[in-house]
PDB file of N, CA and C in Angstrom:
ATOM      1  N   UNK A   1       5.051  -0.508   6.038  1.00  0.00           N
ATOM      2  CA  UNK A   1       5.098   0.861   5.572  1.00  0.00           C
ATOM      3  C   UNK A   1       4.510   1.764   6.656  1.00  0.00           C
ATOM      4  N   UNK A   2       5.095   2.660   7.230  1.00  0.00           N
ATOM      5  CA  UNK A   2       4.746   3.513   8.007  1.00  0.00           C
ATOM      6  C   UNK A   2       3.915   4.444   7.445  1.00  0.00           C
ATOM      7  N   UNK A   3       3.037   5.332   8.480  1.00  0.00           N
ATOM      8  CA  UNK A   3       2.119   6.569   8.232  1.00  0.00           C
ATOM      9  C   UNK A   3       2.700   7.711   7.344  1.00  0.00           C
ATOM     10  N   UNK A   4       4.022   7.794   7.960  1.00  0.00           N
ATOM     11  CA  UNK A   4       4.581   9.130   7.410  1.00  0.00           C
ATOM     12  C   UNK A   4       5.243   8.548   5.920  1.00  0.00           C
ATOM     13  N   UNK A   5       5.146   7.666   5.433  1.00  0.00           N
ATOM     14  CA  UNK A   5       5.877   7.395   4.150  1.00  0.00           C
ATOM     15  C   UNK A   5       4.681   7.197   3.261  1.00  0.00           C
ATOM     16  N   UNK A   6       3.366   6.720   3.538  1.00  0.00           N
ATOM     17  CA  UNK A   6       2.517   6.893   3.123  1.00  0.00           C
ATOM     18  C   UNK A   6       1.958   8.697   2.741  1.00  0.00           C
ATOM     19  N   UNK A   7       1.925   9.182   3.540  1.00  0.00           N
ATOM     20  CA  UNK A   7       1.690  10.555   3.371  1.00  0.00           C
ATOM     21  C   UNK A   7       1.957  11.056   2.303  1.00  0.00           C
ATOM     22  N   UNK A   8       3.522  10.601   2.412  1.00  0.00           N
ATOM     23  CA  UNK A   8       4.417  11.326   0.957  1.00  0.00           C
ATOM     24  C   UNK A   8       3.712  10.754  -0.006  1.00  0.00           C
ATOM     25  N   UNK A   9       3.743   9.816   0.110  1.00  0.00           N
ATOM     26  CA  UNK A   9       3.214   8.878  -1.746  1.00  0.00           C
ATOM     27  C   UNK A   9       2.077   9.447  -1.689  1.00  0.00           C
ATOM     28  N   UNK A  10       1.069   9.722  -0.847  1.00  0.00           N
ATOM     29  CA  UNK A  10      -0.134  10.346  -1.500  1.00  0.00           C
ATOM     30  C   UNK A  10      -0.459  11.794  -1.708  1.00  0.00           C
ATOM     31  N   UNK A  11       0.584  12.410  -1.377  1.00  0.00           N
ATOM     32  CA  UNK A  11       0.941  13.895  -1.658  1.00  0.00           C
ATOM     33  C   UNK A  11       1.683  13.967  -3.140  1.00  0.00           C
ATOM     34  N   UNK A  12       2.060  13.273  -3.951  1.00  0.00           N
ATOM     35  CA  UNK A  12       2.991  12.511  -4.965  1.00  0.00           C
ATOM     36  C   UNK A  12       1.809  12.257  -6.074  1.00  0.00           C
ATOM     37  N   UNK A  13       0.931  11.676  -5.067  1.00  0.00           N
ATOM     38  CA  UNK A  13      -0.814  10.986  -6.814  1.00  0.00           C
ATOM     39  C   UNK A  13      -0.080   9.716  -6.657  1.00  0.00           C
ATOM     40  N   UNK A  14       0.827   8.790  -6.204  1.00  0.00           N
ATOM     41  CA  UNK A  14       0.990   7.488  -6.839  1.00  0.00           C
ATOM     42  C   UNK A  14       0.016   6.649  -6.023  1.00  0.00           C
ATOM     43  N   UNK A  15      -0.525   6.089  -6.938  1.00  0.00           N
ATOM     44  CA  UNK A  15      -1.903   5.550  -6.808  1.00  0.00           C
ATOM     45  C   UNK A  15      -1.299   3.822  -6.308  1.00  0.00           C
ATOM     46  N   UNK A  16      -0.307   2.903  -6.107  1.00  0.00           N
ATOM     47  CA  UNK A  16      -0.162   1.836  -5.863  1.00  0.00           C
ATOM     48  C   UNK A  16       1.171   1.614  -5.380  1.00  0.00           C
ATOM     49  N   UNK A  17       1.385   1.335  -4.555  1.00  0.00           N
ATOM     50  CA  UNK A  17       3.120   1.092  -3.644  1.00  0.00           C
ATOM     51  C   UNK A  17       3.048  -0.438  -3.610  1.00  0.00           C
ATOM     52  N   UNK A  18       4.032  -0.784  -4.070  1.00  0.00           N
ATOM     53  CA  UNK A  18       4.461  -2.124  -3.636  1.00  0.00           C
ATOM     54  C   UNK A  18       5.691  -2.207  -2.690  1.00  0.00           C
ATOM     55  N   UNK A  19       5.626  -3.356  -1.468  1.00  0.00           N
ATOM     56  CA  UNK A  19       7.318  -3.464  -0.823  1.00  0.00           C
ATOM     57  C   UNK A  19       7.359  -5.023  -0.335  1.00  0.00           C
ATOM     58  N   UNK A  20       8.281  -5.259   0.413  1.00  0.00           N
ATOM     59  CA  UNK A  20       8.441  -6.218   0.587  1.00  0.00           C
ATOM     60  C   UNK A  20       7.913  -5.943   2.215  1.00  0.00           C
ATOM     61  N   UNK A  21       8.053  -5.324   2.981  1.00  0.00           N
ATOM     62  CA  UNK A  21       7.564  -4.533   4.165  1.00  0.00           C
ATOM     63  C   UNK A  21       6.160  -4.455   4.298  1.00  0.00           C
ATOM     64  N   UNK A  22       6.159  -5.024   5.932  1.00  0.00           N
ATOM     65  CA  UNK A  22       4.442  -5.407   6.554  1.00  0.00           C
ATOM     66  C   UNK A  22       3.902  -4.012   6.737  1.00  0.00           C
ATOM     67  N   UNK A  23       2.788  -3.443   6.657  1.00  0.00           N
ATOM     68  CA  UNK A  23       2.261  -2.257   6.985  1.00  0.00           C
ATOM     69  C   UNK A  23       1.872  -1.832   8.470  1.00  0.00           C
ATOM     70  N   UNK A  24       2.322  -0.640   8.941  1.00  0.00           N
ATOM     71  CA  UNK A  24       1.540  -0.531  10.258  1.00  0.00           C
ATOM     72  C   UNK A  24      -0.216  -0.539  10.074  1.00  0.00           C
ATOM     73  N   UNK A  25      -0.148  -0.246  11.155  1.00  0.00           N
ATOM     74  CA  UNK A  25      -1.930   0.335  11.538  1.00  0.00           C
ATOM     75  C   UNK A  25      -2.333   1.269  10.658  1.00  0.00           C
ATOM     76  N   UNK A  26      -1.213   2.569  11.224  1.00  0.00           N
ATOM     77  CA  UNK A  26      -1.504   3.793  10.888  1.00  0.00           C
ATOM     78  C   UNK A  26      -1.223   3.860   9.172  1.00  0.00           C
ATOM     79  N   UNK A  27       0.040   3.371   8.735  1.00  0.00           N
ATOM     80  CA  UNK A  27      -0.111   3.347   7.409  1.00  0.00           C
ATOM     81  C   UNK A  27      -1.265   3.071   6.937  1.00  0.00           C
ATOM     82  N   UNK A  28      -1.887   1.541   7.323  1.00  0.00           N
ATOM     83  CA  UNK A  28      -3.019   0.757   6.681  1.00  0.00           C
ATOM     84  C   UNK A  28      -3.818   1.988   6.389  1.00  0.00           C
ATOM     85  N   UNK A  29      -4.294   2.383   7.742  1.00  0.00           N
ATOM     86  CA  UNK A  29      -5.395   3.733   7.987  1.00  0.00           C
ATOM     87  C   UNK A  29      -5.084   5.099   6.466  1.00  0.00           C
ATOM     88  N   UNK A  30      -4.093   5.309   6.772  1.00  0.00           N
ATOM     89  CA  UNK A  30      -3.988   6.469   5.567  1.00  0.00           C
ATOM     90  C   UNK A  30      -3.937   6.065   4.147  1.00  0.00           C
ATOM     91  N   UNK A  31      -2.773   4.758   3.737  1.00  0.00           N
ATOM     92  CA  UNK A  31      -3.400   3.975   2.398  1.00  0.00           C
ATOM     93  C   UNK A  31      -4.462   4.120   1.823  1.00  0.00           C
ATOM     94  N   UNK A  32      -5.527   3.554   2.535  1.00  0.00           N
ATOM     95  CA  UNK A  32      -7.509   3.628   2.568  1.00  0.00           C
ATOM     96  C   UNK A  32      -7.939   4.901   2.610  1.00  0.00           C
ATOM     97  N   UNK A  33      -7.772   5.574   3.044  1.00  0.00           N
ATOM     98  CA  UNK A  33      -7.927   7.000   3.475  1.00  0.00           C
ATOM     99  C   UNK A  33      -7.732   7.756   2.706  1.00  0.00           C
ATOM    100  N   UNK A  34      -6.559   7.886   1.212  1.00  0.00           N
ATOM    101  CA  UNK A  34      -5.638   8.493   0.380  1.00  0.00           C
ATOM    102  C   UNK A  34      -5.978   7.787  -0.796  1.00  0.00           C
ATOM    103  N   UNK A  35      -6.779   6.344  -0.558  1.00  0.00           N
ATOM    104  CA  UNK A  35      -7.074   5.566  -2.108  1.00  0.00           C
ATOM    105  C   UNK A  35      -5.890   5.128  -2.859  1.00  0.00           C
ATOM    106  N   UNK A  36      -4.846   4.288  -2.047  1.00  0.00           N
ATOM    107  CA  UNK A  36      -3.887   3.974  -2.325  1.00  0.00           C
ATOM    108  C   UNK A  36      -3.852   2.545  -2.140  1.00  0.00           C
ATOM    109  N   UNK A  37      -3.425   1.878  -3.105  1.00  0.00           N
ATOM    110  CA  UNK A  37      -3.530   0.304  -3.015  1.00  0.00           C
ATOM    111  C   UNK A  37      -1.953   0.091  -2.557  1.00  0.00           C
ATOM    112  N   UNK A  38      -2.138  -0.544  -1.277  1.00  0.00           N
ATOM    113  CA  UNK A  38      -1.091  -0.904  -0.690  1.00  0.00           C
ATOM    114  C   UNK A  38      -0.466  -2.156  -0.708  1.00  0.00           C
ATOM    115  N   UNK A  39       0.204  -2.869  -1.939  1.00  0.00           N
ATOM    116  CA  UNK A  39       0.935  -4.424  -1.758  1.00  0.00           C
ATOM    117  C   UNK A  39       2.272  -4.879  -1.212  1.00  0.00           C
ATOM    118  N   UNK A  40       1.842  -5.953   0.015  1.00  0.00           N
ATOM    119  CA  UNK A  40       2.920  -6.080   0.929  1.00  0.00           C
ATOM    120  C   UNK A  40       3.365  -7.687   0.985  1.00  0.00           C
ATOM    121  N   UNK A  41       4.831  -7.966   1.343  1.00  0.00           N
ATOM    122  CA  UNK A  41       5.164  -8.710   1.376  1.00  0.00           C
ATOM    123  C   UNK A  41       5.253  -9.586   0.653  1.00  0.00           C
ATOM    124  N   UNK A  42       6.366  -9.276  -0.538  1.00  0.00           N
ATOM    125  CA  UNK A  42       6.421  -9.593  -1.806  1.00  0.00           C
ATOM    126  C   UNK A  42       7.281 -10.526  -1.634  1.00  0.00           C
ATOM    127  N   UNK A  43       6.861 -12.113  -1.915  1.00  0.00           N
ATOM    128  CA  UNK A  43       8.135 -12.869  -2.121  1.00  0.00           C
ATOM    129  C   UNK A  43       7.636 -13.547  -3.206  1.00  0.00           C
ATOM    130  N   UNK A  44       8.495 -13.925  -4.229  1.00  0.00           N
ATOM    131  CA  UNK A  44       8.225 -14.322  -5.246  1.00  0.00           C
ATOM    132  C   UNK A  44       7.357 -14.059  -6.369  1.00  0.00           C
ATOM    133  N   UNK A  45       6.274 -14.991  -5.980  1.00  0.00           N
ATOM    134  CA  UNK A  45       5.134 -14.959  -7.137  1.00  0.00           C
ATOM    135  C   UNK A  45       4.048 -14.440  -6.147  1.00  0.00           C
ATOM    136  N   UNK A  46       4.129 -14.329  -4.769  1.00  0.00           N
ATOM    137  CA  UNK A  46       3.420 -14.312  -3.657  1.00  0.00           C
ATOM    138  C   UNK A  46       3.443 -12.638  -3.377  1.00  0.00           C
ATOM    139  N   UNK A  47       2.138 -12.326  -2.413  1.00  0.00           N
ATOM    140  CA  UNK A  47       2.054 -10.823  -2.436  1.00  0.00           C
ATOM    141  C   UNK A  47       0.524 -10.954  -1.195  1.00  0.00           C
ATOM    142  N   UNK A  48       0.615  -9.633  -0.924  1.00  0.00           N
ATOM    143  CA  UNK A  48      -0.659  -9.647   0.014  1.00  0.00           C
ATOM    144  C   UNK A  48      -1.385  -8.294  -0.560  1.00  0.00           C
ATOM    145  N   UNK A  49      -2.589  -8.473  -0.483  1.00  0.00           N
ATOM    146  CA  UNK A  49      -3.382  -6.694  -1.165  1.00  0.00           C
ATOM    147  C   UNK A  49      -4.145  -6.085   0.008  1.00  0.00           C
ATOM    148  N   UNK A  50      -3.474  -5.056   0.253  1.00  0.00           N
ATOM    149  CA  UNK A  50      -4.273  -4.608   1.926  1.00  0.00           C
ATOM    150  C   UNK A  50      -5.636  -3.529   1.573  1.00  0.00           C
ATOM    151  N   UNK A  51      -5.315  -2.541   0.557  1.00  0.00           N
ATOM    152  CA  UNK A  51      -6.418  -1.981   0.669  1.00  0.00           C
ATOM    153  C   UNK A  51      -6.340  -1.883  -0.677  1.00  0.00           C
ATOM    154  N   UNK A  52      -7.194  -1.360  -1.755  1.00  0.00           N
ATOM    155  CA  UNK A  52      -8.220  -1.342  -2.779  1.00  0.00           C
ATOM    156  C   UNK A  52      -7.716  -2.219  -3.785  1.00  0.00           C
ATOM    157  N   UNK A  53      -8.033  -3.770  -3.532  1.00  0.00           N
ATOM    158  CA  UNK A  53      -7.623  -4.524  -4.552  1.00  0.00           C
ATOM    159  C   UNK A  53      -8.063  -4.561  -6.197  1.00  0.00           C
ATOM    160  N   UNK A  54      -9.026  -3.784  -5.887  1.00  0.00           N
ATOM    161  CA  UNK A  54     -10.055  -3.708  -7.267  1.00  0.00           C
ATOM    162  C   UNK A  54      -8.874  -2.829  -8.497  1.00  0.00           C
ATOM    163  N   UNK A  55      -7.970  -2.367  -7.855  1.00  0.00           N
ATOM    164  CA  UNK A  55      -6.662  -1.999  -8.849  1.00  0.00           C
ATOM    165  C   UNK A  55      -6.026  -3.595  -9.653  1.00  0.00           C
ATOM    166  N   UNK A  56      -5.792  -4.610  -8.865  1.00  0.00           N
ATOM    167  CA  UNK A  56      -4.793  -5.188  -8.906  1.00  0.00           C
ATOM    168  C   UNK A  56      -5.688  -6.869  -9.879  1.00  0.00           C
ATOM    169  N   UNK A  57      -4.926  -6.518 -10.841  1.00  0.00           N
ATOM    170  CA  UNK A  57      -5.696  -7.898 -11.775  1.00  0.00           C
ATOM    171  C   UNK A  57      -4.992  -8.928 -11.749  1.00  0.00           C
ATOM    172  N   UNK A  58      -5.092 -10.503 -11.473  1.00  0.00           N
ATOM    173  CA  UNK A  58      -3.940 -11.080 -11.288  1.00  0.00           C
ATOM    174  C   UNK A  58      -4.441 -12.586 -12.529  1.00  0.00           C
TER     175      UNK A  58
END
């Protein structure tokens, strides 16, 4: 997920993005930054939690 697509979603309030797509840097950076829980690389039952996992109950 890029910086600038992040932006939008946190100009938006959506508080959690999921994709199947690795995050840049700069995304990572604004995600955290914006308080956006960012989940990447969704295959299956499988998932990665980059920034505020304390959203995500599994």
């Amino acid at each position: 997920m890029p910086a600038d697509v992040l932006i939008k979603i946190a100009r938006v309030g959506i508080p959690i993005i999921a994709s199947n797509a690795a995050p840049t840097l700069s995304g990572y950076t604004v995600a955290d930054e914006a308080n956006i829980t960012m989940v990447g690389f969704i295959r299956g039952d499988k998932f990665n939690v980059y920034t505020h996992p304390e959203r995500i109950i599994v």
